[in-house]
PDB file of N, CA and C in Angstrom:
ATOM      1  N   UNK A   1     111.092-176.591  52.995  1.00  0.00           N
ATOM      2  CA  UNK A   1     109.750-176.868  53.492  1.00  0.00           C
ATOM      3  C   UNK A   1     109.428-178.328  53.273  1.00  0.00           C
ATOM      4  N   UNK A   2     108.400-178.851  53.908  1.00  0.00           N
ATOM      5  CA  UNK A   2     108.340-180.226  53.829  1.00  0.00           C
ATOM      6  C   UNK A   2     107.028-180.815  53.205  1.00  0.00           C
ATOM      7  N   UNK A   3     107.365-181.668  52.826  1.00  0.00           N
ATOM      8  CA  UNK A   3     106.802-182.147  51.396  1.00  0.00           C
ATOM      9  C   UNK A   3     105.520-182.711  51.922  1.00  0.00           C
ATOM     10  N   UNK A   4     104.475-183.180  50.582  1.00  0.00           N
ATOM     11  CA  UNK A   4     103.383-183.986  51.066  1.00  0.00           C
ATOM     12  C   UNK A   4     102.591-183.507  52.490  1.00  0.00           C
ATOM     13  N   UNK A   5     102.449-182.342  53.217  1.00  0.00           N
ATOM     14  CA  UNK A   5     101.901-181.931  53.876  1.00  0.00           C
ATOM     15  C   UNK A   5     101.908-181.855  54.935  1.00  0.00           C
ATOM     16  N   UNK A   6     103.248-182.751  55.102  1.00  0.00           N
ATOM     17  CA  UNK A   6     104.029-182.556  56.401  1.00  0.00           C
ATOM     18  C   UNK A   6     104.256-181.263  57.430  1.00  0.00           C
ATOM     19  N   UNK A   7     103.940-181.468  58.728  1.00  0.00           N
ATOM     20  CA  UNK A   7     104.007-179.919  59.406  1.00  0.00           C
ATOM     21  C   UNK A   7     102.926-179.020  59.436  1.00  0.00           C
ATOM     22  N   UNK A   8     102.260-179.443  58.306  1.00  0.00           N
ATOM     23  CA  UNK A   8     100.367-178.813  57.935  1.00  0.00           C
ATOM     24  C   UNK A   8     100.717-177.246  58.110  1.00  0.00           C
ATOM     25  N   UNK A   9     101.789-177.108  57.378  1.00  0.00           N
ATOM     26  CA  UNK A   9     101.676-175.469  57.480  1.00  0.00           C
ATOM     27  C   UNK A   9     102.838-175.029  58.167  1.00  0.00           C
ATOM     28  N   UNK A  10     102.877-175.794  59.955  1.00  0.00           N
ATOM     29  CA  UNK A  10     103.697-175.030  60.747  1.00  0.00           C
ATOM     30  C   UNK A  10     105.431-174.555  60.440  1.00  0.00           C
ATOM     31  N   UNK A  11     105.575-173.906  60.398  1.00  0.00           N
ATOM     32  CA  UNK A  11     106.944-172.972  60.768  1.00  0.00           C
ATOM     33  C   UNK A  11     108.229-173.555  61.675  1.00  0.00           C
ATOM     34  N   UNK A  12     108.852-173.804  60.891  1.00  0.00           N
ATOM     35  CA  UNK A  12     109.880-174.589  61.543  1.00  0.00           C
ATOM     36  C   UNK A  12     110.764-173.681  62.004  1.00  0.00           C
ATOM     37  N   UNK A  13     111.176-173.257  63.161  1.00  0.00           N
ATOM     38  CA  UNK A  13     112.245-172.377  63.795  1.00  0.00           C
ATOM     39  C   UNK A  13     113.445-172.701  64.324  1.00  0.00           C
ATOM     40  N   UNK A  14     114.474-172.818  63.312  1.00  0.00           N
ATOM     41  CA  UNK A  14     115.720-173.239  64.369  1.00  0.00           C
ATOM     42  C   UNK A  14     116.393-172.404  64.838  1.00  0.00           C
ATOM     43  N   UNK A  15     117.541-172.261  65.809  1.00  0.00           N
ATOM     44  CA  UNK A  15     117.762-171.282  66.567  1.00  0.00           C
ATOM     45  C   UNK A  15     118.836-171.861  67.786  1.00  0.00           C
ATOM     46  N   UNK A  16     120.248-171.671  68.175  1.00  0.00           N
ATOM     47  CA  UNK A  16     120.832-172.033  69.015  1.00  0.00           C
ATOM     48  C   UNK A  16     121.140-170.620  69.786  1.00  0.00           C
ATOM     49  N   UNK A  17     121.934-170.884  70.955  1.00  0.00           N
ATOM     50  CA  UNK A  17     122.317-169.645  71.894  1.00  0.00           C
ATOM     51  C   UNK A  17     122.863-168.433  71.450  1.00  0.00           C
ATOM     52  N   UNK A  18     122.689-167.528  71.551  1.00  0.00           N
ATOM     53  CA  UNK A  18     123.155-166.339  71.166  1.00  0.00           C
ATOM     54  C   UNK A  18     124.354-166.151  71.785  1.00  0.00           C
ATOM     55  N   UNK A  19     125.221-165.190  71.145  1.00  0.00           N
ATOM     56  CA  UNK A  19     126.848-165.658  71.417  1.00  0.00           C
ATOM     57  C   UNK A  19     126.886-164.943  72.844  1.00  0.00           C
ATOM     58  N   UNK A  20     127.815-165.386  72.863  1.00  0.00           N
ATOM     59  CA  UNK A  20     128.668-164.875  74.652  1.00  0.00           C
ATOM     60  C   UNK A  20     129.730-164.115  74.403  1.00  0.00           C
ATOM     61  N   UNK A  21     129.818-163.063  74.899  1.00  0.00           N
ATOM     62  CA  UNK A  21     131.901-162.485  75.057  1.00  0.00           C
ATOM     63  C   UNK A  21     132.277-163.427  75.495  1.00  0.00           C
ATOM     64  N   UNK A  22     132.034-164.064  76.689  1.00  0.00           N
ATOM     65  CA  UNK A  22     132.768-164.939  77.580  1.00  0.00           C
ATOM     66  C   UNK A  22     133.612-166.107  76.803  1.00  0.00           C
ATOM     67  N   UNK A  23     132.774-166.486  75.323  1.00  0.00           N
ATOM     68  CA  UNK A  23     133.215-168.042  75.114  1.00  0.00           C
ATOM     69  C   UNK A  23     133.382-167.586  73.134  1.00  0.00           C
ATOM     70  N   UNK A  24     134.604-166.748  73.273  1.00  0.00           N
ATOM     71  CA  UNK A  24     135.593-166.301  72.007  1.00  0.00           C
ATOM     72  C   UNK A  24     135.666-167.235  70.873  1.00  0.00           C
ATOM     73  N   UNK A  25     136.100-168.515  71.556  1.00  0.00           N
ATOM     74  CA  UNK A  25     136.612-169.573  70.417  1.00  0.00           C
ATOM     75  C   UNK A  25     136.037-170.326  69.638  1.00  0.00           C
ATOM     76  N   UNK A  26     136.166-171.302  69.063  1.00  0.00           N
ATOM     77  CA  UNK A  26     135.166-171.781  68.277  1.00  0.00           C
ATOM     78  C   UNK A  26     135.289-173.348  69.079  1.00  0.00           C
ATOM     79  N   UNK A  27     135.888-173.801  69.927  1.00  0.00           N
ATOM     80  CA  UNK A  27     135.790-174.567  70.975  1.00  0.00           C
ATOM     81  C   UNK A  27     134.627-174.169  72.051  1.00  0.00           C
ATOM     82  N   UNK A  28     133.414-174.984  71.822  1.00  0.00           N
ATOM     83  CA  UNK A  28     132.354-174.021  72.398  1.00  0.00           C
ATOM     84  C   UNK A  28     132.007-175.389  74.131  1.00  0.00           C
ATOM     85  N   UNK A  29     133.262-175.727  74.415  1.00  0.00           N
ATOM     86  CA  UNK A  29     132.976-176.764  75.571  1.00  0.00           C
ATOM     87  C   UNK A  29     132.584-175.921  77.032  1.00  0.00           C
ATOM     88  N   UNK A  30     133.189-175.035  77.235  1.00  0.00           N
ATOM     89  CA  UNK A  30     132.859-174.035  78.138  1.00  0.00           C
ATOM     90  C   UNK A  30     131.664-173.033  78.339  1.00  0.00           C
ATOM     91  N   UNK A  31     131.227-172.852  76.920  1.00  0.00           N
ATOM     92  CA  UNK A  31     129.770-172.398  76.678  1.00  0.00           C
ATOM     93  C   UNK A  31     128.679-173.590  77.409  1.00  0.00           C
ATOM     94  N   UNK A  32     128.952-174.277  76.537  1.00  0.00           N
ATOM     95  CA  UNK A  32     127.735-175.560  77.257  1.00  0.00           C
ATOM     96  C   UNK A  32     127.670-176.128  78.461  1.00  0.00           C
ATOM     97  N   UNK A  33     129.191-176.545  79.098  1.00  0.00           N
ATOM     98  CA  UNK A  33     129.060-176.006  80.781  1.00  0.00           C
ATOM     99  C   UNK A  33     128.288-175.350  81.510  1.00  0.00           C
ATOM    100  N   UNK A  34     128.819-173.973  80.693  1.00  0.00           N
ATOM    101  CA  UNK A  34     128.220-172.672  81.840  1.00  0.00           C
ATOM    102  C   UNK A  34     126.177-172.836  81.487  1.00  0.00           C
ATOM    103  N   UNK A  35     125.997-173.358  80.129  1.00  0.00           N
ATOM    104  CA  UNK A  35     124.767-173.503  80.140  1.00  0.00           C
ATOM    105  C   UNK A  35     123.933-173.908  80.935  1.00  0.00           C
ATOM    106  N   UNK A  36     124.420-175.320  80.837  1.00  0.00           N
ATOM    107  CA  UNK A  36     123.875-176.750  81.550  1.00  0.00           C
ATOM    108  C   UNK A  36     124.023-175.767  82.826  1.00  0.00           C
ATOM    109  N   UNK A  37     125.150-175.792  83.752  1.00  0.00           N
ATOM    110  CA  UNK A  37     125.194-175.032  85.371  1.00  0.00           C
ATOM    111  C   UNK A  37     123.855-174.300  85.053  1.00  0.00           C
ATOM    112  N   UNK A  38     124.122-173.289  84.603  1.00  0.00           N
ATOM    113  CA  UNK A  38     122.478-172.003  84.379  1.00  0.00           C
ATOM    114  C   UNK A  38     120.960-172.424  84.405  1.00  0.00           C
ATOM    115  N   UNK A  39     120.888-173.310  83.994  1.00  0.00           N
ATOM    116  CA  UNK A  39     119.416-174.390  83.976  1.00  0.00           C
ATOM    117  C   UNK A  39     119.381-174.974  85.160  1.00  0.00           C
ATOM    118  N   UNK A  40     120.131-176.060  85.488  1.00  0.00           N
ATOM    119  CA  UNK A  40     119.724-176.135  86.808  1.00  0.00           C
ATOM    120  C   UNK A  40     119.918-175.418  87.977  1.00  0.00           C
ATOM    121  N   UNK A  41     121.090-174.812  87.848  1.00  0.00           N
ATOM    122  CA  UNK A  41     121.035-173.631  88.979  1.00  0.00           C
ATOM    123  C   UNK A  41     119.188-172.793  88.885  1.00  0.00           C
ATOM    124  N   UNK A  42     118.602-172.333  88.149  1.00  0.00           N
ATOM    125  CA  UNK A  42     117.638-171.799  87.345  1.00  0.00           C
ATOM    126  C   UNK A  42     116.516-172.543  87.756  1.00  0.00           C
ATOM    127  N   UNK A  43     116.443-174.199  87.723  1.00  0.00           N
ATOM    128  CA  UNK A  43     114.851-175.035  87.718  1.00  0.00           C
ATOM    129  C   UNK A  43     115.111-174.947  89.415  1.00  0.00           C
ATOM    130  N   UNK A  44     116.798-175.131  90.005  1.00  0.00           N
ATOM    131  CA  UNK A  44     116.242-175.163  91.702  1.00  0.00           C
ATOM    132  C   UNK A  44     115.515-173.642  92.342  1.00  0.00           C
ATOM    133  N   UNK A  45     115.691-172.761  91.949  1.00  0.00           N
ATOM    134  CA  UNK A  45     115.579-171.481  91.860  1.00  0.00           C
ATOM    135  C   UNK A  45     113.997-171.155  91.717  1.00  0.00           C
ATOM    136  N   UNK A  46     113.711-171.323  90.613  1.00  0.00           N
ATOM    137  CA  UNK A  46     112.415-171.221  90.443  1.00  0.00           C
ATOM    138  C   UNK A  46     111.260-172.033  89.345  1.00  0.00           C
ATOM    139  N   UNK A  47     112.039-173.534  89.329  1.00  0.00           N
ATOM    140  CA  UNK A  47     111.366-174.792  88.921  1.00  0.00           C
ATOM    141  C   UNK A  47     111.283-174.797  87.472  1.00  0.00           C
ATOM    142  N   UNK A  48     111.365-176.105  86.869  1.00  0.00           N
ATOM    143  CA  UNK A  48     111.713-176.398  85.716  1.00  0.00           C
ATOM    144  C   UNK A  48     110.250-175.881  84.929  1.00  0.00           C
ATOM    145  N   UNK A  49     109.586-174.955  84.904  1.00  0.00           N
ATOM    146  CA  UNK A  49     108.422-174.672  84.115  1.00  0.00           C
ATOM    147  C   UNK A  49     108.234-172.852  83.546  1.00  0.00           C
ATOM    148  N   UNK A  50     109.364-172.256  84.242  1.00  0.00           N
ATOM    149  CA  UNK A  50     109.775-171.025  84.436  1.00  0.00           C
ATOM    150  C   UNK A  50     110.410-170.986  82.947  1.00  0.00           C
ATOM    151  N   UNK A  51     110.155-169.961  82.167  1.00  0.00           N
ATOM    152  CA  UNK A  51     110.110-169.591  81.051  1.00  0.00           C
ATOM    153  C   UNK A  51     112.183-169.185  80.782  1.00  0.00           C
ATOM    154  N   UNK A  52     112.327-168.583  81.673  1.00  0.00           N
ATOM    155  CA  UNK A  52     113.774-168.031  81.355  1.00  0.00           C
ATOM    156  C   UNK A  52     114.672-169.505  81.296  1.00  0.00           C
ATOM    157  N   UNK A  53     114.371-170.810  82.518  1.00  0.00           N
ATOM    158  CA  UNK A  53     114.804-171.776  82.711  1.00  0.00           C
ATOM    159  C   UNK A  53     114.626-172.657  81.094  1.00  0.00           C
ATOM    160  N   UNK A  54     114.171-172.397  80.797  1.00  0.00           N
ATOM    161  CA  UNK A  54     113.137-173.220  79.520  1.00  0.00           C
ATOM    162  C   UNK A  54     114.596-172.626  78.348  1.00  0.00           C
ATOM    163  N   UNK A  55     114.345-171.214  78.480  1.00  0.00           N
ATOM    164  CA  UNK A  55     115.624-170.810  77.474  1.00  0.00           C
ATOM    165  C   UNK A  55     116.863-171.343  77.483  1.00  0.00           C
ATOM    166  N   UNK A  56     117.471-171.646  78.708  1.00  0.00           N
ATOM    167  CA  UNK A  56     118.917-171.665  78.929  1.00  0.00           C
ATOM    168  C   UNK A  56     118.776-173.426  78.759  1.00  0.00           C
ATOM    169  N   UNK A  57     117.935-174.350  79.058  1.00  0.00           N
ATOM    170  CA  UNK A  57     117.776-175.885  78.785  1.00  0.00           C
ATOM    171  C   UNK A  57     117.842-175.896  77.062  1.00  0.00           C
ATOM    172  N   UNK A  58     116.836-174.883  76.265  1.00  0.00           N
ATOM    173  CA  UNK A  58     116.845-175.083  74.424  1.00  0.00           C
ATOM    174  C   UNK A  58     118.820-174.857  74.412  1.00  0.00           C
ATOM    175  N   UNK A  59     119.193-173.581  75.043  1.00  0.00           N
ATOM    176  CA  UNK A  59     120.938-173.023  74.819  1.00  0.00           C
ATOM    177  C   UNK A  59     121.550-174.593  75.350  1.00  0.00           C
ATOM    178  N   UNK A  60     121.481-175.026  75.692  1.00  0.00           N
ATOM    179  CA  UNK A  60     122.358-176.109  76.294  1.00  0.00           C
ATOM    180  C   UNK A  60     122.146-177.734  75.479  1.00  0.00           C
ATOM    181  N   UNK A  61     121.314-177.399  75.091  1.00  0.00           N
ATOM    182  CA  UNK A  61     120.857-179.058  74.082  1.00  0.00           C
ATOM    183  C   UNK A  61     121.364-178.414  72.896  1.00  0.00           C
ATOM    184  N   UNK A  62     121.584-177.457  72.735  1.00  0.00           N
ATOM    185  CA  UNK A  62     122.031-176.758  71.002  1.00  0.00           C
ATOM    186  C   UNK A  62     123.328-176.905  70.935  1.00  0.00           C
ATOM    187  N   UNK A  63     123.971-176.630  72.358  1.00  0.00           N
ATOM    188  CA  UNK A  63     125.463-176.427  72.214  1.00  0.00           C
ATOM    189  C   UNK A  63     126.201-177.717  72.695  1.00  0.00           C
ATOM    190  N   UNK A  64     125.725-178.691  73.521  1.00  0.00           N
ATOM    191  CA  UNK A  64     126.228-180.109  74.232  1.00  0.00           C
ATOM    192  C   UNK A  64     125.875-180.916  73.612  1.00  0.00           C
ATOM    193  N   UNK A  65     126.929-181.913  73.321  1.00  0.00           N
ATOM    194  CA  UNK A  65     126.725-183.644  72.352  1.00  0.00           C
ATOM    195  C   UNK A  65     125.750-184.154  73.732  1.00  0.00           C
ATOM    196  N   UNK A  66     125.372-184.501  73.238  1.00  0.00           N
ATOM    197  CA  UNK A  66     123.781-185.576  73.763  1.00  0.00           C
ATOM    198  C   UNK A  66     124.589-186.476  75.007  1.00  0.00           C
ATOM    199  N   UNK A  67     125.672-187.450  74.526  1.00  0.00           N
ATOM    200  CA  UNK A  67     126.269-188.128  75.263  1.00  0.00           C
ATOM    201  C   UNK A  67     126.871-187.254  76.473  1.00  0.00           C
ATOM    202  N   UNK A  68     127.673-186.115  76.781  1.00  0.00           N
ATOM    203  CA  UNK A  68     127.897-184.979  77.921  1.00  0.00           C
ATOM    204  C   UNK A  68     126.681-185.018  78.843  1.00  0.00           C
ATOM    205  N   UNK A  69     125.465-185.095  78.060  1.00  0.00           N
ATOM    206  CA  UNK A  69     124.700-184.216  78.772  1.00  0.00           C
ATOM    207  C   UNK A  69     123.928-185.975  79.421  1.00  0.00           C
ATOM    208  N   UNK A  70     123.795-187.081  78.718  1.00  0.00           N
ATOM    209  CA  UNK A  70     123.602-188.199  79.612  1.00  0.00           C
ATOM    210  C   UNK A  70     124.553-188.567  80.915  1.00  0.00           C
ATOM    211  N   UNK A  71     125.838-188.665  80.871  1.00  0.00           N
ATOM    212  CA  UNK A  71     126.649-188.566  81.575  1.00  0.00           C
ATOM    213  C   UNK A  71     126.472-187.536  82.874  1.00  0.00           C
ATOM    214  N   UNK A  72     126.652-186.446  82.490  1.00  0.00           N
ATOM    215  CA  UNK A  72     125.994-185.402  83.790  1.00  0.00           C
ATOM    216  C   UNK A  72     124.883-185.688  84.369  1.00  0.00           C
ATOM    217  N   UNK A  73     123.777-186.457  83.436  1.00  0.00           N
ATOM    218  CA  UNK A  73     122.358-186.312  83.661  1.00  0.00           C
ATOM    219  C   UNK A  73     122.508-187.309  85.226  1.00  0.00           C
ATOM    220  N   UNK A  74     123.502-188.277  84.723  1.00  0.00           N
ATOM    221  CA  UNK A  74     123.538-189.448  85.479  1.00  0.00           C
ATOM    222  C   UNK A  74     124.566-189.094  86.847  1.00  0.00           C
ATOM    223  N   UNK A  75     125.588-188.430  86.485  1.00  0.00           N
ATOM    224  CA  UNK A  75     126.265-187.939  87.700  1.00  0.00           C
ATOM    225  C   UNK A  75     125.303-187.395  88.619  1.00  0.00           C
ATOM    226  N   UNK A  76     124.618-186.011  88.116  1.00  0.00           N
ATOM    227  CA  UNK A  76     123.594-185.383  88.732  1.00  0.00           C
ATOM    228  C   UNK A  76     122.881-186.173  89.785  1.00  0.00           C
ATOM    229  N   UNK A  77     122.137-187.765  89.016  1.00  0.00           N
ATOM    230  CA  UNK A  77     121.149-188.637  89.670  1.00  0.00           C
ATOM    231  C   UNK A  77     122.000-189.555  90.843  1.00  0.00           C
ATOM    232  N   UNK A  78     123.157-189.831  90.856  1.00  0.00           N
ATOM    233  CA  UNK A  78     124.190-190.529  91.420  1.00  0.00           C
ATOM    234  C   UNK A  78     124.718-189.900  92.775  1.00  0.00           C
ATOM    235  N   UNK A  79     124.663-188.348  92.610  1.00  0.00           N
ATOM    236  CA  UNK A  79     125.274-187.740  92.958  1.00  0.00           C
ATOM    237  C   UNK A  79     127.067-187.094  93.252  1.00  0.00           C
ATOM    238  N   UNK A  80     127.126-187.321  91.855  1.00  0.00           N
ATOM    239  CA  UNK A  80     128.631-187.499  92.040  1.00  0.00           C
ATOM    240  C   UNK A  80     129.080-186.313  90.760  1.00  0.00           C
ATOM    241  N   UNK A  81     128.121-185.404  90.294  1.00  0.00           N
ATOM    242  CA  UNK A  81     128.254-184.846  89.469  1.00  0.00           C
ATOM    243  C   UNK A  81     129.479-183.442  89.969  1.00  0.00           C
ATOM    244  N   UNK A  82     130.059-182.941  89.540  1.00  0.00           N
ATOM    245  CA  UNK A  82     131.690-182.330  89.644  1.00  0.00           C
ATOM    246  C   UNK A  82     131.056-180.558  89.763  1.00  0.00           C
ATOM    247  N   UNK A  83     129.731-180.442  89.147  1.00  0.00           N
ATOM    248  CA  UNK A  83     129.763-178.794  88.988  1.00  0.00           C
ATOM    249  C   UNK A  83     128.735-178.527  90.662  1.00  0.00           C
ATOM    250  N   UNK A  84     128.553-176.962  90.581  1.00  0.00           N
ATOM    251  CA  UNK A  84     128.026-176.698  91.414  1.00  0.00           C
ATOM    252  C   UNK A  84     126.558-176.630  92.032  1.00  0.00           C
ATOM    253  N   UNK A  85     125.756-177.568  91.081  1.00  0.00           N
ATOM    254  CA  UNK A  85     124.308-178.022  90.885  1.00  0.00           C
ATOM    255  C   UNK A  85     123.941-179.052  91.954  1.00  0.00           C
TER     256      UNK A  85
END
């Protein structure tokens, strides 16, 4: 808990994706793939404010190094990004 009154109380919840059959190993590069795909497949679908979309974006920042997910961010904007988004 955090000191000096930090947080004023609130409840800190951490929490990453709940496991998959699909992604066995402890090499979790294929998990965060299929994440990232799921979100935006998900915000074109039914827009980045949609509650289920919201879930699979927290699963995908939990499981992808920051740098992956700039890189895509930027393919994405470029258009030169490799997945099916």
């Amino acid at each position: 808990m955090a000191e000096d009154g930090e947080n004023d109380g609130m409840e800190i919840k951490l929490e990453t994706a709940p496991h998959d059959p699909r992604f066995q190993t402890t090499n979790q590069a294929k998990h965060c793939w299929s994440r990232y795909i799921e979100y935006h497949a998900c915000v074109k679908q039914k827009g980045e404010e949609d509650s289920e979309c919201q879930k699979f974006k927290r699963w995908y920042k939990s499981l992808c190094p920051n740098e992956w997910l700039e890189n895509w961010d930027e393919q994405r904007a470029s258009g030169t990004f490799p997945g099916p988004v």
